[in-house]
PDB file of N, CA and C in Angstrom:
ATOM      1  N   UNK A   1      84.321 113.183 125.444  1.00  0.00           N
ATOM      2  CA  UNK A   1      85.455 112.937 124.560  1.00  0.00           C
ATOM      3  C   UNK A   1      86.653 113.756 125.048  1.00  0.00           C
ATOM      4  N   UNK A   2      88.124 113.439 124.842  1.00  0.00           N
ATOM      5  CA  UNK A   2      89.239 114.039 125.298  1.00  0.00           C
ATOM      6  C   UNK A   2      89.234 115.296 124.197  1.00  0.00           C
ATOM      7  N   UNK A   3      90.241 116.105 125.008  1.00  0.00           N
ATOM      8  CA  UNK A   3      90.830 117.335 124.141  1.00  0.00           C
ATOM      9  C   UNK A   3      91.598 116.492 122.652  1.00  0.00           C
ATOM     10  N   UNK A   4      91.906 115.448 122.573  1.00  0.00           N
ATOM     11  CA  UNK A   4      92.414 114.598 121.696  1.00  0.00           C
ATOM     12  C   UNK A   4      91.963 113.902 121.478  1.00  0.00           C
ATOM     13  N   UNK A   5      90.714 113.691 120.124  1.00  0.00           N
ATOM     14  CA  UNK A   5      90.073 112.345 120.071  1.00  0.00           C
ATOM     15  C   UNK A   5      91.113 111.051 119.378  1.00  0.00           C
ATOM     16  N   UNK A   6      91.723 111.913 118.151  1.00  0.00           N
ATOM     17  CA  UNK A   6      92.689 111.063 118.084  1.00  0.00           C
ATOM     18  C   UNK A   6      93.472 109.672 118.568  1.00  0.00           C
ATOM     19  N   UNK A   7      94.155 110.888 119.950  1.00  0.00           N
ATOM     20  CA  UNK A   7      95.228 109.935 120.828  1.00  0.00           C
ATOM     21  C   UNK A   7      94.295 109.062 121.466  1.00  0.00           C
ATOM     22  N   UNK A   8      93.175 109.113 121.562  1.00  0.00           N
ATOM     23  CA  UNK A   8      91.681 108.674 122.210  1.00  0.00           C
ATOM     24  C   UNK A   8      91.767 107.011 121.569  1.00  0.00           C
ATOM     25  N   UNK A   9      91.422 107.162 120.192  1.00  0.00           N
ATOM     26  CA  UNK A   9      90.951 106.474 119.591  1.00  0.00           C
ATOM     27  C   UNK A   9      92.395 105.150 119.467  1.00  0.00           C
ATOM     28  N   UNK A  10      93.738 105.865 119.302  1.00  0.00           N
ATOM     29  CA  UNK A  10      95.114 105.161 119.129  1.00  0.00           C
ATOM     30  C   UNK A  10      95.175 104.337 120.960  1.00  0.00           C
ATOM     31  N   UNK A  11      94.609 105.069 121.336  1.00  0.00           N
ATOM     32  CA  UNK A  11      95.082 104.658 123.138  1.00  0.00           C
ATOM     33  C   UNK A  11      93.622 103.251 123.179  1.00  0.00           C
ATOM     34  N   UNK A  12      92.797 103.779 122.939  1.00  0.00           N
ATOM     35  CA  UNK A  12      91.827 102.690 123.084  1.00  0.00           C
ATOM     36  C   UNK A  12      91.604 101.597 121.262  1.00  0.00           C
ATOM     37  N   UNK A  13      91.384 101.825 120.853  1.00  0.00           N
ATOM     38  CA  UNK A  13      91.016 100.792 119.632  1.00  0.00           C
ATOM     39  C   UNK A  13      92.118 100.513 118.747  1.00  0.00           C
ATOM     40  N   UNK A  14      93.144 101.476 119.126  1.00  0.00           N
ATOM     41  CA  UNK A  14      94.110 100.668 118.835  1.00  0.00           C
ATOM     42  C   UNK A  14      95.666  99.940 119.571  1.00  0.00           C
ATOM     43  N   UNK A  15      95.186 100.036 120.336  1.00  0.00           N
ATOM     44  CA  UNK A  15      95.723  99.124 121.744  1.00  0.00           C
ATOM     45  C   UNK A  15      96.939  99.228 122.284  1.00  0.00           C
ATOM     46  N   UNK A  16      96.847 100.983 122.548  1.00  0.00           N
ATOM     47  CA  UNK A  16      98.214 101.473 122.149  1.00  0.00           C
ATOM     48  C   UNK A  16      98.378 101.960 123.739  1.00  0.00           C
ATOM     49  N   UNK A  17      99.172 101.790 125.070  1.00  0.00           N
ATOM     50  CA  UNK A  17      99.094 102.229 126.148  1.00  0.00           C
ATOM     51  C   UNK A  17     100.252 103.213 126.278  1.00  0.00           C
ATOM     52  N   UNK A  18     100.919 103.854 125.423  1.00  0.00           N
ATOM     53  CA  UNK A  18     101.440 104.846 125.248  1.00  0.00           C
ATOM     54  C   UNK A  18     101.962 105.876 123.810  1.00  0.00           C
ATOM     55  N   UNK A  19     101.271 107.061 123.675  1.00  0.00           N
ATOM     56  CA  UNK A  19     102.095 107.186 122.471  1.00  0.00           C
ATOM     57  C   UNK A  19     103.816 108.137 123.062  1.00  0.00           C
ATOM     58  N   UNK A  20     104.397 107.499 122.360  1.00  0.00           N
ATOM     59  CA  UNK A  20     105.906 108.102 122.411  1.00  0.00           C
ATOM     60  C   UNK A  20     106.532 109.317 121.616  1.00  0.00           C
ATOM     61  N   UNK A  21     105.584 109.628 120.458  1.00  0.00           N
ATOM     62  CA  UNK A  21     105.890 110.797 119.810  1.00  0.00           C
ATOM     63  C   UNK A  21     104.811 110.475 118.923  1.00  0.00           C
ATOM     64  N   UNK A  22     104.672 111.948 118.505  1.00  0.00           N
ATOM     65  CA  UNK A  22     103.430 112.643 117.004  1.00  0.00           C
ATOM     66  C   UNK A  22     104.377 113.330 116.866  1.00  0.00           C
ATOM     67  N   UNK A  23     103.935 113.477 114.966  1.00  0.00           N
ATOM     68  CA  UNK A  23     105.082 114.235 114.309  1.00  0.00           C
ATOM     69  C   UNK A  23     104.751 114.456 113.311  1.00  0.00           C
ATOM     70  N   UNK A  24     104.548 115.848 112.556  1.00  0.00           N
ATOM     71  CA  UNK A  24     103.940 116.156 111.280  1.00  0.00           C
ATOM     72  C   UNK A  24     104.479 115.401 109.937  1.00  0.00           C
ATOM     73  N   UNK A  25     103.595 114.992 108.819  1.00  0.00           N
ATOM     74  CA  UNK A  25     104.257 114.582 108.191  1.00  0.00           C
ATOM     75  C   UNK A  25     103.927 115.835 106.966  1.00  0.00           C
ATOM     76  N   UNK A  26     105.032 115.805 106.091  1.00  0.00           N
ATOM     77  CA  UNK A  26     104.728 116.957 105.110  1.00  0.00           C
ATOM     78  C   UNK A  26     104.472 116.034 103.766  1.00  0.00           C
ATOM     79  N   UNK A  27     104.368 117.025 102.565  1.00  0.00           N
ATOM     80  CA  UNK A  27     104.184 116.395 101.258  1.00  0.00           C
ATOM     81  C   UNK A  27     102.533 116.418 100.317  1.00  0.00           C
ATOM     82  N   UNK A  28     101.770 117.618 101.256  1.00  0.00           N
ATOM     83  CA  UNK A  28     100.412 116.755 101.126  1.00  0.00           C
ATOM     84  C   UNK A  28     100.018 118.733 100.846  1.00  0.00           C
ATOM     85  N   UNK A  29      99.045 118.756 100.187  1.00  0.00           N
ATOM     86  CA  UNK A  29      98.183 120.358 100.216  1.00  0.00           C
ATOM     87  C   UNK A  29      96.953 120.434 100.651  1.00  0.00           C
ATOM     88  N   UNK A  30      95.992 119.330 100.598  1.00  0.00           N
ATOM     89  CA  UNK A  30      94.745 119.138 100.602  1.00  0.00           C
ATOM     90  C   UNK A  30      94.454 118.488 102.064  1.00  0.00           C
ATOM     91  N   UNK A  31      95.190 118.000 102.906  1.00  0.00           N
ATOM     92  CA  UNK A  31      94.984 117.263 104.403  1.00  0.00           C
ATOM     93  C   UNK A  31      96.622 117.852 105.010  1.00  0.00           C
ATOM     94  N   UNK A  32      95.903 117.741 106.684  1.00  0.00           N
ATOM     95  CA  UNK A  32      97.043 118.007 107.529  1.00  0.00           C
ATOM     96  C   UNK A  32      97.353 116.339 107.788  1.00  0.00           C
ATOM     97  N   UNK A  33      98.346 115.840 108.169  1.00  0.00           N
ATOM     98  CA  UNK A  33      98.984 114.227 108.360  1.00  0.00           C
ATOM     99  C   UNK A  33     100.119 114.648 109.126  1.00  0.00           C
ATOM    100  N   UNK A  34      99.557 113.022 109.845  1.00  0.00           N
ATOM    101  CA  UNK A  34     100.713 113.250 111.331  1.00  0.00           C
ATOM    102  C   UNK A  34     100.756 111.837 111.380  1.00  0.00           C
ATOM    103  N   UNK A  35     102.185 111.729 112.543  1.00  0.00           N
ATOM    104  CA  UNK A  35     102.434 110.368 112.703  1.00  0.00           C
ATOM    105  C   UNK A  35     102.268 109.957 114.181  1.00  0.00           C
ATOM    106  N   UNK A  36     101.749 109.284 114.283  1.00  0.00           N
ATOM    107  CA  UNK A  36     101.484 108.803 115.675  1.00  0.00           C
ATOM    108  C   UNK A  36     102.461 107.544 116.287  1.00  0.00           C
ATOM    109  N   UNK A  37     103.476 107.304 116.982  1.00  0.00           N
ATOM    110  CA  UNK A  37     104.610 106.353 117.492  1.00  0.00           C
ATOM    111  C   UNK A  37     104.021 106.034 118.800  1.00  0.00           C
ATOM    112  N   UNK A  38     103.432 104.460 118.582  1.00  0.00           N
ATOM    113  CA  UNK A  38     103.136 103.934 119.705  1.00  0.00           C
ATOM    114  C   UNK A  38     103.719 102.659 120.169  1.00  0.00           C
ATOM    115  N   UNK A  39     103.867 102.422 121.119  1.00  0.00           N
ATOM    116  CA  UNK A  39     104.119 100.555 121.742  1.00  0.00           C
ATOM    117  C   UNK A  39     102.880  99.731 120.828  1.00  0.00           C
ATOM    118  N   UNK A  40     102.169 100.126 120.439  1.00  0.00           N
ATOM    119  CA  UNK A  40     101.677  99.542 119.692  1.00  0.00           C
ATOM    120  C   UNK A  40     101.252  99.146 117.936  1.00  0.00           C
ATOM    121  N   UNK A  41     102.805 100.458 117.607  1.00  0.00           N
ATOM    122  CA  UNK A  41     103.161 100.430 116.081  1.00  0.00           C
ATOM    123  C   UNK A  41     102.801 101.591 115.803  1.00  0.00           C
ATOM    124  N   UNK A  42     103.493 102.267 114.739  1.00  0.00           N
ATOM    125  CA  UNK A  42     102.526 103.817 114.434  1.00  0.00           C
ATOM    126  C   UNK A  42     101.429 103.988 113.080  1.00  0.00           C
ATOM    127  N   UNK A  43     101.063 104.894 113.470  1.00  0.00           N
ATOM    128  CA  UNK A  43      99.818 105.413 112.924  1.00  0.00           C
ATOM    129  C   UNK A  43     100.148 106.465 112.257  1.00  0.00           C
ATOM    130  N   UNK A  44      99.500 106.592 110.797  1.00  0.00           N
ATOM    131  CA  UNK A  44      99.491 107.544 109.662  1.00  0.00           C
ATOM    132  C   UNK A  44      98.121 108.301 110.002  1.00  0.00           C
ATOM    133  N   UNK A  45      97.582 109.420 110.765  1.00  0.00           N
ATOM    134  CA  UNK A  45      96.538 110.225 110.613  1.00  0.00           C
ATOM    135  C   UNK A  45      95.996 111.435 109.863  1.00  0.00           C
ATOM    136  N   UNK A  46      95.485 111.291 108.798  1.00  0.00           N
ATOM    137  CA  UNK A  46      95.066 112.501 107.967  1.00  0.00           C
ATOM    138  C   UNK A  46      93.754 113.575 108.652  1.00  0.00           C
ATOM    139  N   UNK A  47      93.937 114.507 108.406  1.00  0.00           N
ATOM    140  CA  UNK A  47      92.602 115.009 108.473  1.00  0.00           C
ATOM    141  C   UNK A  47      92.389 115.840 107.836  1.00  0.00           C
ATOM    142  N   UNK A  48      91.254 116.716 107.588  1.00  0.00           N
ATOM    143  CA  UNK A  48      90.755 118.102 107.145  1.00  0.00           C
ATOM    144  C   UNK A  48      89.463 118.472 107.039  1.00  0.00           C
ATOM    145  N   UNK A  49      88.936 119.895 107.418  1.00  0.00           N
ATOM    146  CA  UNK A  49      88.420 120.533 107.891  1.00  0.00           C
ATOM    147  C   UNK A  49      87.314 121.374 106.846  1.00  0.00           C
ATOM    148  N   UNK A  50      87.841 120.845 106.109  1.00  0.00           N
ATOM    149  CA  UNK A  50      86.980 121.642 105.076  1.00  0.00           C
ATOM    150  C   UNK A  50      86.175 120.357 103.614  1.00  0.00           C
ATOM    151  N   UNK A  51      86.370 119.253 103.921  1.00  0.00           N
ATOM    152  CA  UNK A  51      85.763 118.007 103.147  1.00  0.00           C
ATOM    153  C   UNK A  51      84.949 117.271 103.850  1.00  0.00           C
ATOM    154  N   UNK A  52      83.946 116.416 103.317  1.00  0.00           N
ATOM    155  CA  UNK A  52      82.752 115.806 103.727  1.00  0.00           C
ATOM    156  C   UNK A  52      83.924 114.273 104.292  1.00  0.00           C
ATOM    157  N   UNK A  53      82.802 113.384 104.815  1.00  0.00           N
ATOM    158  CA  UNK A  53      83.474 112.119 105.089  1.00  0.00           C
ATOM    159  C   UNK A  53      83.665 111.371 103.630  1.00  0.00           C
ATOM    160  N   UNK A  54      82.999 111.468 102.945  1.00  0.00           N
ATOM    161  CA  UNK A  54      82.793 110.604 101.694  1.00  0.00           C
ATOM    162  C   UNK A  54      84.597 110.046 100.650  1.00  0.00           C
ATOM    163  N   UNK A  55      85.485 111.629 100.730  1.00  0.00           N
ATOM    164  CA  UNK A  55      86.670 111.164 100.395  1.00  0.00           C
ATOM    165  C   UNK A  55      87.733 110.185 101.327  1.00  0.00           C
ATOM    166  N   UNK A  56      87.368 110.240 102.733  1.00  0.00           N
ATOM    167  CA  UNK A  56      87.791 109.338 103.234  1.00  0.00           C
ATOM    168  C   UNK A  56      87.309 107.933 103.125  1.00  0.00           C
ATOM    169  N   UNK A  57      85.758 107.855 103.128  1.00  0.00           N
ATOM    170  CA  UNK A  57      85.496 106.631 103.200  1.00  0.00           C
ATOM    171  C   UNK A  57      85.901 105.777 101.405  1.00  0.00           C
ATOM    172  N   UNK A  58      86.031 106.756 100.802  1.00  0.00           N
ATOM    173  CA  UNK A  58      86.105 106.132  99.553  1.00  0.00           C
ATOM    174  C   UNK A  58      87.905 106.000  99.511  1.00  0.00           C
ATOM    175  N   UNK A  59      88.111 106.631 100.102  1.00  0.00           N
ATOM    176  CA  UNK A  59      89.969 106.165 100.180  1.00  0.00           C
ATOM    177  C   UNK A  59      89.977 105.059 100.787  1.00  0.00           C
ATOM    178  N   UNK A  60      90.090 104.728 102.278  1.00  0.00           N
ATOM    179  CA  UNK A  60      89.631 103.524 103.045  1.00  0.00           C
ATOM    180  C   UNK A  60      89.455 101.953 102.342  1.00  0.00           C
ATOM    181  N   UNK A  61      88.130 102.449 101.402  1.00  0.00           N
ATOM    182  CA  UNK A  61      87.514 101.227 101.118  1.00  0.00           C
ATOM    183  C   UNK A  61      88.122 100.830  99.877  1.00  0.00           C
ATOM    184  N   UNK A  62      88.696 101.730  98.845  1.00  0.00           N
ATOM    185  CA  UNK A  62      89.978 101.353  98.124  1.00  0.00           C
ATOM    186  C   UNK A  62      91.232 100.631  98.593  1.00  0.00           C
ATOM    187  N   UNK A  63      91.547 101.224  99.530  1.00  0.00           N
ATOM    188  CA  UNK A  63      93.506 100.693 100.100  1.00  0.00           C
ATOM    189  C   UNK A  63      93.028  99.116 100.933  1.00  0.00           C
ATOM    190  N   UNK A  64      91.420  99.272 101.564  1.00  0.00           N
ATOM    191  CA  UNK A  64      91.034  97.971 102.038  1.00  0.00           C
ATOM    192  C   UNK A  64      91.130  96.839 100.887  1.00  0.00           C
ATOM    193  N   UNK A  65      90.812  97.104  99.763  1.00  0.00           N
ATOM    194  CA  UNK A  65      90.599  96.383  98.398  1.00  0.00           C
ATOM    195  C   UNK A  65      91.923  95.870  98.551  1.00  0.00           C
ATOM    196  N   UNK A  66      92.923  96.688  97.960  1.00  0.00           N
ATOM    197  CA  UNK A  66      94.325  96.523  97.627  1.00  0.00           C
ATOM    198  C   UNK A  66      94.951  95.977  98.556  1.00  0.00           C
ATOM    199  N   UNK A  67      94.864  96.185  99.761  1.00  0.00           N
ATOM    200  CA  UNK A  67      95.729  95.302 100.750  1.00  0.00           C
ATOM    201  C   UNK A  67      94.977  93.690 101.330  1.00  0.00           C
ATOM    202  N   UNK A  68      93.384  93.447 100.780  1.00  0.00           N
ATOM    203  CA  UNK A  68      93.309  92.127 101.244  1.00  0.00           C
ATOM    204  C   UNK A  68      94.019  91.800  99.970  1.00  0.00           C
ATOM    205  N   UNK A  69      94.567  92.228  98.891  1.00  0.00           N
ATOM    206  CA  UNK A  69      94.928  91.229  97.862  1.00  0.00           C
ATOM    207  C   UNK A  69      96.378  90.445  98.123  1.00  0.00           C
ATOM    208  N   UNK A  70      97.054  91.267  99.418  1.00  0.00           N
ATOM    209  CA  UNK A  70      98.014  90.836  99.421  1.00  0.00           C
ATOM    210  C   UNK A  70      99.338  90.687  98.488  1.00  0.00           C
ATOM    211  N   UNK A  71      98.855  91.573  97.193  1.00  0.00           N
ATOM    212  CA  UNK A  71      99.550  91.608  96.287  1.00  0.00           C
ATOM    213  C   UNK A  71     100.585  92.804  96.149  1.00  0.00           C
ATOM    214  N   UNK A  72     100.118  93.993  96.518  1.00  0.00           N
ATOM    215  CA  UNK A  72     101.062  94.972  96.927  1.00  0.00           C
ATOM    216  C   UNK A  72     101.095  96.031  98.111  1.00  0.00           C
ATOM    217  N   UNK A  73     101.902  96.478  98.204  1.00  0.00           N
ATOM    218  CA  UNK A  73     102.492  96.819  99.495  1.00  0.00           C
ATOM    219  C   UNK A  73     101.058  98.101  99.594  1.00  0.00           C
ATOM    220  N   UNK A  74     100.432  98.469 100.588  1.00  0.00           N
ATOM    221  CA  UNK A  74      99.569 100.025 100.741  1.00  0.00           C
ATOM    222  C   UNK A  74      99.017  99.377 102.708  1.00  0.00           C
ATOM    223  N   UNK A  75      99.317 100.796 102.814  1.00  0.00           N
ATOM    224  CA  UNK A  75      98.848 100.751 104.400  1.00  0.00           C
ATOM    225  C   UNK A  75      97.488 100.313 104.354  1.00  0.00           C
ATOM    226  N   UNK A  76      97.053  99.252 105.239  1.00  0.00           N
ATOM    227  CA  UNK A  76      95.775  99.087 106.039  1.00  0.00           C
ATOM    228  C   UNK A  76      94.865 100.383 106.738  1.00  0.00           C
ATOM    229  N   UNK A  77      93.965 100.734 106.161  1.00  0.00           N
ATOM    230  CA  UNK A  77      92.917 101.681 106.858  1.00  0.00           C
ATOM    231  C   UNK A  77      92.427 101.022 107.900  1.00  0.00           C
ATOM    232  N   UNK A  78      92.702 101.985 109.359  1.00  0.00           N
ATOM    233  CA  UNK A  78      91.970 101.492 110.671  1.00  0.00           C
ATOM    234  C   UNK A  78      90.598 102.355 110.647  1.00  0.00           C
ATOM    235  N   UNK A  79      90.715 103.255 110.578  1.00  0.00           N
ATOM    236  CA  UNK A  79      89.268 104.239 111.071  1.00  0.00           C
ATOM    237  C   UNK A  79      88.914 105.428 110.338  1.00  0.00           C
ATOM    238  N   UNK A  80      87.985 105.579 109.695  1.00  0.00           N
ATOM    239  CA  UNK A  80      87.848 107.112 109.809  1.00  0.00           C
ATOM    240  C   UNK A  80      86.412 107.318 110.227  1.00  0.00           C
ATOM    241  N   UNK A  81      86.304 108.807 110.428  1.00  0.00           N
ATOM    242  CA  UNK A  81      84.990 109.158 110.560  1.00  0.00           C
ATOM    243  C   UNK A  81      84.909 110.959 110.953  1.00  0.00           C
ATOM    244  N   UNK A  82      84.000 111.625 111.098  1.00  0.00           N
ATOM    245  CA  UNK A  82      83.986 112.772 111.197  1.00  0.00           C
ATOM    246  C   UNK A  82      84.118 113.293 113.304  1.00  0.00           C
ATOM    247  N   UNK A  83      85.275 114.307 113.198  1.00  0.00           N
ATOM    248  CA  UNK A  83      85.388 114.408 115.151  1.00  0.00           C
ATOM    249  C   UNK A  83      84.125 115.095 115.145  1.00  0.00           C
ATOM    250  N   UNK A  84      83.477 115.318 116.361  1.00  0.00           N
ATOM    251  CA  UNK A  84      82.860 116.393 116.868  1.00  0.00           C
ATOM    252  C   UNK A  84      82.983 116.757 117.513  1.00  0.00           C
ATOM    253  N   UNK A  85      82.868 117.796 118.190  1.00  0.00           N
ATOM    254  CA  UNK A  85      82.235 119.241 117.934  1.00  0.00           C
ATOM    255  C   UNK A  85      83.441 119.672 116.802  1.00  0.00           C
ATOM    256  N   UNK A  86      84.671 118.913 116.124  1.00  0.00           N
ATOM    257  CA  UNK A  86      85.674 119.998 115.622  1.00  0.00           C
ATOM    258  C   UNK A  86      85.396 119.965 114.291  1.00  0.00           C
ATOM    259  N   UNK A  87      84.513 119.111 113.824  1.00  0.00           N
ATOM    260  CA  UNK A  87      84.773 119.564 112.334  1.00  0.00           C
ATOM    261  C   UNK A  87      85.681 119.264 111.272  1.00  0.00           C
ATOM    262  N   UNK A  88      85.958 118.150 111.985  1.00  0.00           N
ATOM    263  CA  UNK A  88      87.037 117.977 111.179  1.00  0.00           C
ATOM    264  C   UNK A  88      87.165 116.008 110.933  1.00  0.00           C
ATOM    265  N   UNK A  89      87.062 116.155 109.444  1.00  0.00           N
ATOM    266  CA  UNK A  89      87.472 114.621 109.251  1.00  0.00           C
ATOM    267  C   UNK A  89      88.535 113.598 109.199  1.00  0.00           C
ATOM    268  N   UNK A  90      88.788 113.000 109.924  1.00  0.00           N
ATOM    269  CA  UNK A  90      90.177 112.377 110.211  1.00  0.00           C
ATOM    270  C   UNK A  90      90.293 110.578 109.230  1.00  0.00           C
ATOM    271  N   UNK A  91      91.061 110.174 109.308  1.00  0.00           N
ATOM    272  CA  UNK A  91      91.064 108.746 108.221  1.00  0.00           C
ATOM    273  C   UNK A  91      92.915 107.987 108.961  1.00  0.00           C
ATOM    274  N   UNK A  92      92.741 107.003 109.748  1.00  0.00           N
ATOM    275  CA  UNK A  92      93.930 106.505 110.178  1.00  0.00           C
ATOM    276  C   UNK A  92      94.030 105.684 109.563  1.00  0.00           C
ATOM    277  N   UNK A  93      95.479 105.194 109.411  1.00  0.00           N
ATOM    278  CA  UNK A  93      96.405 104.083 108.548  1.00  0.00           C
ATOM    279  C   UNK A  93      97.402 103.311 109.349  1.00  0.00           C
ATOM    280  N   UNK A  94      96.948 102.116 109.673  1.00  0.00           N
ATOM    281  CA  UNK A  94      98.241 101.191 110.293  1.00  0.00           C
ATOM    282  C   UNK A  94      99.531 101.837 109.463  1.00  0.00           C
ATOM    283  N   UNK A  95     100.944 102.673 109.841  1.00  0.00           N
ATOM    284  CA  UNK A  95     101.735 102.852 109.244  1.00  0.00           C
ATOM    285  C   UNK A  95     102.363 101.634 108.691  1.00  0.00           C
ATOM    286  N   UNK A  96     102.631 100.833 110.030  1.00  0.00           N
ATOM    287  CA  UNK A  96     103.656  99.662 109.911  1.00  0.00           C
ATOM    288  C   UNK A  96     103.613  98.548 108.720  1.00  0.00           C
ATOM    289  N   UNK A  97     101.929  98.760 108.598  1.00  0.00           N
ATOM    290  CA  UNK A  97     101.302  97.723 107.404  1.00  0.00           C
ATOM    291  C   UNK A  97     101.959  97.783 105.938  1.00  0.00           C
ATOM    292  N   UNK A  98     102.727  98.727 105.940  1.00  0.00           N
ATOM    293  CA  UNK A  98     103.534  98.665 104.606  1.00  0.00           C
ATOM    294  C   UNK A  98     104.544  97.580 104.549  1.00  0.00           C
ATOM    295  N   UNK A  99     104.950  97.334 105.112  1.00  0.00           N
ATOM    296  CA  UNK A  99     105.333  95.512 105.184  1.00  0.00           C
ATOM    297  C   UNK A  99     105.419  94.568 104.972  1.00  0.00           C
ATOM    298  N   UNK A 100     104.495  93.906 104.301  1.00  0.00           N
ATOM    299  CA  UNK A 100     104.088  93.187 103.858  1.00  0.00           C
ATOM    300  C   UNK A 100     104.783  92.009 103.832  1.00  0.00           C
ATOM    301  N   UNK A 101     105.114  90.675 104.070  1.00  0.00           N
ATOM    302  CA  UNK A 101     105.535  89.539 104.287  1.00  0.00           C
ATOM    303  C   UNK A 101     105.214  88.325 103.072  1.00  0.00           C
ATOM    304  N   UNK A 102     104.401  88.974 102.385  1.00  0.00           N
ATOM    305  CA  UNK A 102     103.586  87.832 101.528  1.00  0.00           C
ATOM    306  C   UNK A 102     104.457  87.721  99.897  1.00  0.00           C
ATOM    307  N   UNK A 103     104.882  86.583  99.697  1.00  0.00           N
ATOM    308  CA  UNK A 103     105.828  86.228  98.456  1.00  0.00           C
ATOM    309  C   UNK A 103     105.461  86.722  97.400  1.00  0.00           C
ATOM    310  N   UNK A 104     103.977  87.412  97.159  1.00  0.00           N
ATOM    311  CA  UNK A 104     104.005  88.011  95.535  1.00  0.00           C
ATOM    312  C   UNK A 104     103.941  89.202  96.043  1.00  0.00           C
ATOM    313  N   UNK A 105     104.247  89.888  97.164  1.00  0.00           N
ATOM    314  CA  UNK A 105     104.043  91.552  97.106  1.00  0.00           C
ATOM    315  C   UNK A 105     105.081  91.939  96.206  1.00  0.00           C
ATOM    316  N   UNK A 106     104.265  92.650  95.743  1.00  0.00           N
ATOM    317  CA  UNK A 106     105.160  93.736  94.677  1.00  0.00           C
ATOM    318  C   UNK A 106     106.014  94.871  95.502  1.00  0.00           C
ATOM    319  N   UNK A 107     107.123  94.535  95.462  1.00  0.00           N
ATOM    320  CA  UNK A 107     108.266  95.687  95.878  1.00  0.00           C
ATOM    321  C   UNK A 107     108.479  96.866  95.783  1.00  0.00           C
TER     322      UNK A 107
END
């Protein structure tokens, strides 16, 4: 695995052949979040170091709910899962997916 599983995971599964900038995002106490700017759209990455996988996967499989409804606007969950050797649980978000195109999204 790279010194960056991250940029790893954005460069390969998410089909990204360059990132152009990462950039902290603030607002948050409980996870570190960063932004990932790729040719291939950016990425919302949470992580933290001190929680099981379970709050991610249960975030995930919520915002998955809400966004097949097509009804209101919430980023698409791409991945999460626990890094190793670091210890640390990460949870990515298509940023761009806030977007939404569909005539009943709620604004």
């Amino acid at each position: 695995m790279s010194e960056d599983p991250i940029r790893e995971w954005i460069m390969s599964e998410g089909k990204a052949t360059q990132i152009t900038r990462i950039s902290s995002v603030g607002g948050g106490c409980i996870n570190l979040a960063n932004r990932y700017d790729t040719d291939a759209g950016s990425f919302f990455v949470k992580t933290n170091r001190s929680i099981g996988p379970a709050m991610f996967e249960g975030e995930a499989l919520g915002l998955g709910a809400m966004y097949e409804t097509r009804t209101i606007r919430v980023p698409r969950p791409f991945k999460h899962c626990r890094l190793e050797p670091y210890r640390v649980v990460a949870h990515t978000l298509l940023w761009n997916s806030l977007s939404l195109d569909h005539p009943g999204a709620i604004r």
